[in-house]
PDB file of N, CA and C in Angstrom:
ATOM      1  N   UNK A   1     206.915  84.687  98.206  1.00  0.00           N
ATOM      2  CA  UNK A   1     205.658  85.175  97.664  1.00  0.00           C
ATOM      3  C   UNK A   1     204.828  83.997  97.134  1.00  0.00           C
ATOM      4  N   UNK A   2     203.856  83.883  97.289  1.00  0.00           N
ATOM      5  CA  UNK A   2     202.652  83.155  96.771  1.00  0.00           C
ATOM      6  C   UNK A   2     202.801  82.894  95.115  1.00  0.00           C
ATOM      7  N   UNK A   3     202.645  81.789  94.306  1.00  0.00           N
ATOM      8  CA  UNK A   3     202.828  81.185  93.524  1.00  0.00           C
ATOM      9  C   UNK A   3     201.323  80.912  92.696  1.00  0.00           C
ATOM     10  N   UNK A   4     200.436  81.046  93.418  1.00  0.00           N
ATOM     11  CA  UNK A   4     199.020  80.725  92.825  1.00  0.00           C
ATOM     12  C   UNK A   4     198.102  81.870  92.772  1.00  0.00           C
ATOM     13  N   UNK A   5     197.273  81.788  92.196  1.00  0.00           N
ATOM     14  CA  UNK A   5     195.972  83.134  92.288  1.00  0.00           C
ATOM     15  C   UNK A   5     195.876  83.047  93.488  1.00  0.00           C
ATOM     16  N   UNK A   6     194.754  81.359  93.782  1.00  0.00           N
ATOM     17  CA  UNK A   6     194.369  81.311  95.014  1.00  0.00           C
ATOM     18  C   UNK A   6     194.517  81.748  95.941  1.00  0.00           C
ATOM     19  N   UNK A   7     196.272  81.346  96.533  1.00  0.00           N
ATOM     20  CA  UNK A   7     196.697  81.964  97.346  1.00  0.00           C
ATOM     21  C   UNK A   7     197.470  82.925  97.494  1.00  0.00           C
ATOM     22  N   UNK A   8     197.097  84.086  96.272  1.00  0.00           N
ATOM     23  CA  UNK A   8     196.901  85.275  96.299  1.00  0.00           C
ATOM     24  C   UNK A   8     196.190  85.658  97.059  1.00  0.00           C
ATOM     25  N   UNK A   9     194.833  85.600  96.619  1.00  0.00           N
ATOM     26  CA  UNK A   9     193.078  85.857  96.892  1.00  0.00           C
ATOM     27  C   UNK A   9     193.182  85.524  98.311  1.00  0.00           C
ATOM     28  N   UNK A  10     193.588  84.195  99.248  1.00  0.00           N
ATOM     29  CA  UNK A  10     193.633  83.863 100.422  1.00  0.00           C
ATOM     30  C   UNK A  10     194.618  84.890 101.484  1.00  0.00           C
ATOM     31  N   UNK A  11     195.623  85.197 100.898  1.00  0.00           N
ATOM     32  CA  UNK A  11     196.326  86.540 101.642  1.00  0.00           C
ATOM     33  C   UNK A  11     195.624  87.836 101.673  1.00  0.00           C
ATOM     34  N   UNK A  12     194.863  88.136 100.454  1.00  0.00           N
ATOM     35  CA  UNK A  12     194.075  89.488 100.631  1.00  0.00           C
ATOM     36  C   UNK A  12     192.807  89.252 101.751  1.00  0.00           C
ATOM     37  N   UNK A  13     192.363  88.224 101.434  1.00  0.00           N
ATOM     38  CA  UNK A  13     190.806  87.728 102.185  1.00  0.00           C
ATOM     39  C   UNK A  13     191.613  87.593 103.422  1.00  0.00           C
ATOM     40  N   UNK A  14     192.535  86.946 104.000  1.00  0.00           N
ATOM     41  CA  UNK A  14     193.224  86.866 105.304  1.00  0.00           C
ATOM     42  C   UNK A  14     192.796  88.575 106.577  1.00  0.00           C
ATOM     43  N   UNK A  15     194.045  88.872 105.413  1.00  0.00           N
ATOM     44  CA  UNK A  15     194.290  90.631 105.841  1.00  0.00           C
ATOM     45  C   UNK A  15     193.020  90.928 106.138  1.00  0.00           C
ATOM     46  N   UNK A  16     192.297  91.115 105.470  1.00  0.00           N
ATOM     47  CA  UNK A  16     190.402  92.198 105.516  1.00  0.00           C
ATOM     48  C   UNK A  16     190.112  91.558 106.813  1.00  0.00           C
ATOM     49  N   UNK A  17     189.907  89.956 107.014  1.00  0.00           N
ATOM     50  CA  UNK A  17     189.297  89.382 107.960  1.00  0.00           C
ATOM     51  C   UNK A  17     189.897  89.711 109.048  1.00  0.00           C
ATOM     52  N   UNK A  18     191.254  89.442 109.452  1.00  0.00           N
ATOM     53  CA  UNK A  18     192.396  90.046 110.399  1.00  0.00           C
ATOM     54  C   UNK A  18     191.930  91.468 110.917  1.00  0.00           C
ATOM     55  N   UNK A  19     191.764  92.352 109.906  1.00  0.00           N
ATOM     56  CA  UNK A  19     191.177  93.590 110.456  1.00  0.00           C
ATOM     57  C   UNK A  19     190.028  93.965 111.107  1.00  0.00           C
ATOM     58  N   UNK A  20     189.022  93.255 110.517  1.00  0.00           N
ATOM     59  CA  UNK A  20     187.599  93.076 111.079  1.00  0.00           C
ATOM     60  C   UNK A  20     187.737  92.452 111.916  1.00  0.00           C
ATOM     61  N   UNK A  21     188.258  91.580 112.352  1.00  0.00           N
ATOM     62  CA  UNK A  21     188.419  91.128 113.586  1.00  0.00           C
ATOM     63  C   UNK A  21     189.048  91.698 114.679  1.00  0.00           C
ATOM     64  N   UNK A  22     190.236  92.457 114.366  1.00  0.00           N
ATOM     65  CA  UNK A  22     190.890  93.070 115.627  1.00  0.00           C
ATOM     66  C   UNK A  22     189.687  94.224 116.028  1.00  0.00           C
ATOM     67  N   UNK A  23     189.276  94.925 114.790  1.00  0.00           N
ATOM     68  CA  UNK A  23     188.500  95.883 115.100  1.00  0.00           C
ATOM     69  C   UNK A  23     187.273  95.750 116.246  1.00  0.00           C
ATOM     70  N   UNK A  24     186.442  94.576 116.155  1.00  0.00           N
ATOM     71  CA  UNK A  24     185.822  94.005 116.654  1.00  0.00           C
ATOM     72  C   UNK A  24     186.075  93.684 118.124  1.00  0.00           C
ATOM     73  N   UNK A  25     187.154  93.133 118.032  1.00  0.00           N
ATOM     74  CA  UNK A  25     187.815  92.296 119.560  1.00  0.00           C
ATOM     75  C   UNK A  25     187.753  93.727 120.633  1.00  0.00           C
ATOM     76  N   UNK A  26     188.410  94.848 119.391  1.00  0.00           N
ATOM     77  CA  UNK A  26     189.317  95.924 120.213  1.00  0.00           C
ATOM     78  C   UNK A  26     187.812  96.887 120.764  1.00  0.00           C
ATOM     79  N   UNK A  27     187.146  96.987 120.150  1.00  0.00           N
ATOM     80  CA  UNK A  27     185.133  97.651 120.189  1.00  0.00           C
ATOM     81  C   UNK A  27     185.045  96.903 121.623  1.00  0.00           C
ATOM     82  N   UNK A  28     185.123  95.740 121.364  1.00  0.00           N
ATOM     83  CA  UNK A  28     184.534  94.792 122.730  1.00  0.00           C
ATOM     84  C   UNK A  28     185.538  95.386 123.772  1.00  0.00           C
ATOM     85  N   UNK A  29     186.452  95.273 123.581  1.00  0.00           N
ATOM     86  CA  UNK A  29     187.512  95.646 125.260  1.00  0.00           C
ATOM     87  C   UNK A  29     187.014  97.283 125.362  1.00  0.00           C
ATOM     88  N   UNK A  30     187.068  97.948 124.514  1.00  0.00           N
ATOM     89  CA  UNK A  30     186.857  99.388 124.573  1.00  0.00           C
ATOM     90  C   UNK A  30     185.360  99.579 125.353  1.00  0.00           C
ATOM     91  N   UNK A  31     184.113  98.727 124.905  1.00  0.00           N
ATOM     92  CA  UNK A  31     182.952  98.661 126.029  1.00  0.00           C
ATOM     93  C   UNK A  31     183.119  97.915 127.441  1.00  0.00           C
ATOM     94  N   UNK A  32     183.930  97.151 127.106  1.00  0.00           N
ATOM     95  CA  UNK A  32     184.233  96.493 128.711  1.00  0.00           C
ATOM     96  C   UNK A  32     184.734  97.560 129.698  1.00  0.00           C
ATOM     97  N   UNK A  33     185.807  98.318 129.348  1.00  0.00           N
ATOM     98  CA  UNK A  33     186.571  99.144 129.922  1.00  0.00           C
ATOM     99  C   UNK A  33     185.436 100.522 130.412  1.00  0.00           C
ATOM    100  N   UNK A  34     184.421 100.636 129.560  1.00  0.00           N
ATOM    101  CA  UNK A  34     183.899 101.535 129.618  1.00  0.00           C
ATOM    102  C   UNK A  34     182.328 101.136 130.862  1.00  0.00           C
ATOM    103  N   UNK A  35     182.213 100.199 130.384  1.00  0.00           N
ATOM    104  CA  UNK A  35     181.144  99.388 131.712  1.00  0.00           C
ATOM    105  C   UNK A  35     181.699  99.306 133.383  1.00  0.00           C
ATOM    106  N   UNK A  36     183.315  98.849 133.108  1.00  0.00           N
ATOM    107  CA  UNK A  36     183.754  99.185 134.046  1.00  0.00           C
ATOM    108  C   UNK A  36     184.009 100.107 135.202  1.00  0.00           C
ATOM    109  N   UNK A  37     183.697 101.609 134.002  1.00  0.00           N
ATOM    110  CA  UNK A  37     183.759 102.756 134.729  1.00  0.00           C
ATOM    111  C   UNK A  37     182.844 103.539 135.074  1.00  0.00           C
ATOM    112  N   UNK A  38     181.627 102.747 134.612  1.00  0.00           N
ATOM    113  CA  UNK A  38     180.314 103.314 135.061  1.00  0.00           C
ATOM    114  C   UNK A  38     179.728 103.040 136.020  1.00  0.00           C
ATOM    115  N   UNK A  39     179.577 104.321 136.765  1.00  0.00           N
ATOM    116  CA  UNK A  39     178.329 103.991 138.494  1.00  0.00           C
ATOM    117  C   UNK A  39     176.667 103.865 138.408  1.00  0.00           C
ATOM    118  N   UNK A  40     176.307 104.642 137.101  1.00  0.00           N
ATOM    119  CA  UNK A  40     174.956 104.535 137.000  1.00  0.00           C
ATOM    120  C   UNK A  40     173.926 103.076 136.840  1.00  0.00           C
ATOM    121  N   UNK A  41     173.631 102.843 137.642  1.00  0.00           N
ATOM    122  CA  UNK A  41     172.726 101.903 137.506  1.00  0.00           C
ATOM    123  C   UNK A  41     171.745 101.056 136.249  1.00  0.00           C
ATOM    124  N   UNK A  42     170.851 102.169 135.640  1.00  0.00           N
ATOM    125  CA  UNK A  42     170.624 101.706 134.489  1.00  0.00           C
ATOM    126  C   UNK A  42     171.551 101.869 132.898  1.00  0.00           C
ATOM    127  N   UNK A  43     172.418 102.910 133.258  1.00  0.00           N
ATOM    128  CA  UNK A  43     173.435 102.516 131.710  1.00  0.00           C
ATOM    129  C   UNK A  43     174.369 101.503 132.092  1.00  0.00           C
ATOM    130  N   UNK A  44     174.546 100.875 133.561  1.00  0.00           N
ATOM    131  CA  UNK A  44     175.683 100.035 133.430  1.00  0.00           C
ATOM    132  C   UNK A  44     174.735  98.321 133.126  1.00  0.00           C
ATOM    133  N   UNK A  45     173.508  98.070 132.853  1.00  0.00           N
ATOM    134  CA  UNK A  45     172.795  97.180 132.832  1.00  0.00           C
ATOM    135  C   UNK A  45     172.853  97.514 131.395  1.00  0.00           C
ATOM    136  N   UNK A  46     172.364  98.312 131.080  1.00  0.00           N
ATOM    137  CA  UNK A  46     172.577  98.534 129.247  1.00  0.00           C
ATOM    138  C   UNK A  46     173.793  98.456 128.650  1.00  0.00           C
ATOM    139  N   UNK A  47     174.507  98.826 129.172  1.00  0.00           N
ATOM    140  CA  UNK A  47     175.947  98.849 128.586  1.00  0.00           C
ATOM    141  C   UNK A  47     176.605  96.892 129.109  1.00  0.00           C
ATOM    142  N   UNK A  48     176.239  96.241 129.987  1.00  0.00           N
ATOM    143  CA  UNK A  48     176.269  94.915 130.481  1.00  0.00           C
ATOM    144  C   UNK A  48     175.809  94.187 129.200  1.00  0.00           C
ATOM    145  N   UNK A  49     174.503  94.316 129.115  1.00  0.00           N
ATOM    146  CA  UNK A  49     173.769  93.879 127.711  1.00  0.00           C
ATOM    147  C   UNK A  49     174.393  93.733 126.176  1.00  0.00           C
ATOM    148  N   UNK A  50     174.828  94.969 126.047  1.00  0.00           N
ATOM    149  CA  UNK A  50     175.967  95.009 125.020  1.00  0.00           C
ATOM    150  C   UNK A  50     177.081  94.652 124.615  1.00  0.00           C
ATOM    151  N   UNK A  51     177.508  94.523 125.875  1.00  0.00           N
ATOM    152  CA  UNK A  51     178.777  93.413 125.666  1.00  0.00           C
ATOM    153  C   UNK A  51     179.149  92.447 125.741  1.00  0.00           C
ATOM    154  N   UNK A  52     177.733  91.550 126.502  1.00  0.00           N
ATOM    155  CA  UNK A  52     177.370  89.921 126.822  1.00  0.00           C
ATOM    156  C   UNK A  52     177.218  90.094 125.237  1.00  0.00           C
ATOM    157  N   UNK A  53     176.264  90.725 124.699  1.00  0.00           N
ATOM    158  CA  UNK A  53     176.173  90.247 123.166  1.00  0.00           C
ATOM    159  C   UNK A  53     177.204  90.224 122.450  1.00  0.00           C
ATOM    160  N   UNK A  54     178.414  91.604 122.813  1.00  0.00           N
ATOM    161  CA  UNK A  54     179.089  91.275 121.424  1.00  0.00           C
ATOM    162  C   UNK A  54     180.403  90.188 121.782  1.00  0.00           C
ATOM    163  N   UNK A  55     180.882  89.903 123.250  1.00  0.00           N
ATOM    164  CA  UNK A  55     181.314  88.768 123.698  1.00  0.00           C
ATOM    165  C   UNK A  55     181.029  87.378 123.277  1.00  0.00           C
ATOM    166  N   UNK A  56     179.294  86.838 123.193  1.00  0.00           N
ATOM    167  CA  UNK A  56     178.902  85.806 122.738  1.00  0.00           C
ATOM    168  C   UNK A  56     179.464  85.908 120.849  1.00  0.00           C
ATOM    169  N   UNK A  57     179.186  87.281 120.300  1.00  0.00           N
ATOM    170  CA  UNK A  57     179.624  87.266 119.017  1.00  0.00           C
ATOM    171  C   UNK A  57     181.355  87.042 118.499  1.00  0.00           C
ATOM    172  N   UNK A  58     181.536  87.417 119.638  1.00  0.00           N
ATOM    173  CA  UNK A  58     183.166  87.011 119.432  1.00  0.00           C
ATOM    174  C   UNK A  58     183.625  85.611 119.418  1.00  0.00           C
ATOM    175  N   UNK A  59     183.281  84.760 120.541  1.00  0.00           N
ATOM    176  CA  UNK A  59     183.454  83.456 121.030  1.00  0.00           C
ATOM    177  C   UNK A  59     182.608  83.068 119.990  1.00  0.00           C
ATOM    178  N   UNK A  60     180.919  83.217 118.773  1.00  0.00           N
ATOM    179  CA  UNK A  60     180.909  82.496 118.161  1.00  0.00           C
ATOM    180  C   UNK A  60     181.616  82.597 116.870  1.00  0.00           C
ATOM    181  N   UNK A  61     182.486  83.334 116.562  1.00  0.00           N
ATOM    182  CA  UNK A  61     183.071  83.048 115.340  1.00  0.00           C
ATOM    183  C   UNK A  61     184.714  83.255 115.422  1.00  0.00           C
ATOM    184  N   UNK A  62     184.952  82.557 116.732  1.00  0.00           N
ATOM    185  CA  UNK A  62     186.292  81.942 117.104  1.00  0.00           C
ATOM    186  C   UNK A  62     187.495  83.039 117.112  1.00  0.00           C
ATOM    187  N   UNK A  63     186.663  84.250 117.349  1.00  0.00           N
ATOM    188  CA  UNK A  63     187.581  85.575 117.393  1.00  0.00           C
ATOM    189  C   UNK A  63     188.576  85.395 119.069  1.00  0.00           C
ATOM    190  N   UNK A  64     187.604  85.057 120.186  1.00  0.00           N
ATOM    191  CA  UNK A  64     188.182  84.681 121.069  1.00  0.00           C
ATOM    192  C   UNK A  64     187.166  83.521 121.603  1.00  0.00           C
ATOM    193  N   UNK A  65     188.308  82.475 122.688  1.00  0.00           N
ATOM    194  CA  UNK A  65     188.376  81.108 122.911  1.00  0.00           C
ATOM    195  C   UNK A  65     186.340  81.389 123.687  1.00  0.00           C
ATOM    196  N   UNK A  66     185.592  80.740 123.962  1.00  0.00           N
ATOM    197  CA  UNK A  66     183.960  80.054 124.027  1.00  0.00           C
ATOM    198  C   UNK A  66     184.708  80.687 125.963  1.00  0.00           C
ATOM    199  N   UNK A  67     185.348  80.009 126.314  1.00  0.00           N
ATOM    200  CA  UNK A  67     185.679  79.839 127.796  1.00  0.00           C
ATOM    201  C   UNK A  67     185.748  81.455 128.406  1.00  0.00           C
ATOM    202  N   UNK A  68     186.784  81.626 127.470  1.00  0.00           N
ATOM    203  CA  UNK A  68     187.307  83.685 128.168  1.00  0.00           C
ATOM    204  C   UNK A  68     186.021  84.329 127.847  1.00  0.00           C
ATOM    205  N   UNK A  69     184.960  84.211 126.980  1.00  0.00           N
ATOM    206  CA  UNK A  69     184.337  84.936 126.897  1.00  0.00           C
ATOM    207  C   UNK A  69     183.078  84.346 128.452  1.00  0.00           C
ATOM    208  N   UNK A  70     183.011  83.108 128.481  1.00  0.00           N
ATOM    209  CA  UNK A  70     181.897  83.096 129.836  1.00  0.00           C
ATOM    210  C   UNK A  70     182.459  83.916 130.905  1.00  0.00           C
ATOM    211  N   UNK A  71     183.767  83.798 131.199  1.00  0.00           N
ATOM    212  CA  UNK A  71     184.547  83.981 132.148  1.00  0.00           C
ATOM    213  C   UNK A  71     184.376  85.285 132.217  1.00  0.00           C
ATOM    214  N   UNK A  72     184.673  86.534 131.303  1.00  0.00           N
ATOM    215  CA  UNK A  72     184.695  87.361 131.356  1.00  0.00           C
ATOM    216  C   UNK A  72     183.442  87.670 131.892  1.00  0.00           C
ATOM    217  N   UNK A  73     182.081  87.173 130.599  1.00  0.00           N
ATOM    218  CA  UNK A  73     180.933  87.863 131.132  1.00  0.00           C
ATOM    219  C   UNK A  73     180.527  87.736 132.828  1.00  0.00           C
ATOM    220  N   UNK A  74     181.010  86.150 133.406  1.00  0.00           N
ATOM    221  CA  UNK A  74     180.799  85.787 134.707  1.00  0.00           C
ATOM    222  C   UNK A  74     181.102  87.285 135.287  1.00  0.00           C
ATOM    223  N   UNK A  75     182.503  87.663 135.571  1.00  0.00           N
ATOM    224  CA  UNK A  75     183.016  88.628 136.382  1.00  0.00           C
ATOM    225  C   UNK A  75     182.614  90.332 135.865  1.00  0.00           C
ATOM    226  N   UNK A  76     182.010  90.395 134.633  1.00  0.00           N
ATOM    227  CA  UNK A  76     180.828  91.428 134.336  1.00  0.00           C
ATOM    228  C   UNK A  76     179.500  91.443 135.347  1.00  0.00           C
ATOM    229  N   UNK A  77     179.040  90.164 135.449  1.00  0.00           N
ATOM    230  CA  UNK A  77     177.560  90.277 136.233  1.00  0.00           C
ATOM    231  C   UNK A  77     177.708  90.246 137.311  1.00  0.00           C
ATOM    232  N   UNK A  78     179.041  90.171 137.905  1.00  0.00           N
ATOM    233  CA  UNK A  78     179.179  90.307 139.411  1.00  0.00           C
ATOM    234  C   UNK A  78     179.568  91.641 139.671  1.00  0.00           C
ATOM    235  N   UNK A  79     180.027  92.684 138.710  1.00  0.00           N
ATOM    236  CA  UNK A  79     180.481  93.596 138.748  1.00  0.00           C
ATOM    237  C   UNK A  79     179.072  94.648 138.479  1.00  0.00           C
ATOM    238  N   UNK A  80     178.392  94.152 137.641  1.00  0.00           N
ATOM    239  CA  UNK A  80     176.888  95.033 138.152  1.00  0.00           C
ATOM    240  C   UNK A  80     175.987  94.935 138.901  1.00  0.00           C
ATOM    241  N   UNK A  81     175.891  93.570 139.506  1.00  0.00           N
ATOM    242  CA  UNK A  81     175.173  93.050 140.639  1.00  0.00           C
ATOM    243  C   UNK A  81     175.267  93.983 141.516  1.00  0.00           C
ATOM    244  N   UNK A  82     176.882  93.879 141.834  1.00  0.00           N
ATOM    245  CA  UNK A  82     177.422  94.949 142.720  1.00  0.00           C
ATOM    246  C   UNK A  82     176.916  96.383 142.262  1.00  0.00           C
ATOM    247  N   UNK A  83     176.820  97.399 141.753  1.00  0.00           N
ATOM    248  CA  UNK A  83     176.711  98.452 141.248  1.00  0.00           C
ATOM    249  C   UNK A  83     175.236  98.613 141.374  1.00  0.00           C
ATOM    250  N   UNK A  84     174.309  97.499 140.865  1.00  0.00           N
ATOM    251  CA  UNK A  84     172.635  97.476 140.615  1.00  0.00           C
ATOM    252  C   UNK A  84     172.221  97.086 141.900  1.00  0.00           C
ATOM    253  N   UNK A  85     172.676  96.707 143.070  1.00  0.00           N
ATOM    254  CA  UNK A  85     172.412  96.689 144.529  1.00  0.00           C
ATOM    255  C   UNK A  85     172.602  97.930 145.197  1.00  0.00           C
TER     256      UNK A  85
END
């Protein structure tokens, strides 16, 4: 067990952040999955939109690696290209 306030305070602040973050990560796969399964043309461009954003929001605050998130979005815009043709 922890010996200091501090890193008291740093295990509670850990946990909260840990959660907000999975929550976050898990939102993002849950719209990916869901873009995936859409044929419509203009919600799968809207729903594309939404998850380039919350992808870039992930990769900027090191939730996941800068790279998986281009990567991913790459094989998103080929996946509506396809769909929006």
């Amino acid at each position: 067990m922890a010996n200091h306030k501090s890193a008291l305070k740093r295990i509670r602040s850990n946990e909260a952040k840990r959660l907000r973050n999975r929550y976050q990560h898990k939102s993002t796969r849950t719209l990916i999955k869901k873009l995936r399964l859409t044929t419509e043309k203009s919600v799968v461009i809207e729903l594309f939109k939404q998850v380039s954003s919350s992808l870039d929001k992930l990769a900027k605050k090191n939730i996941i690696h800068k790279n998986k998130a281009a990567n991913q979005k790459s094989k998103l815009a080929k996946l509506v290209n396809k769909v929006a043709a």
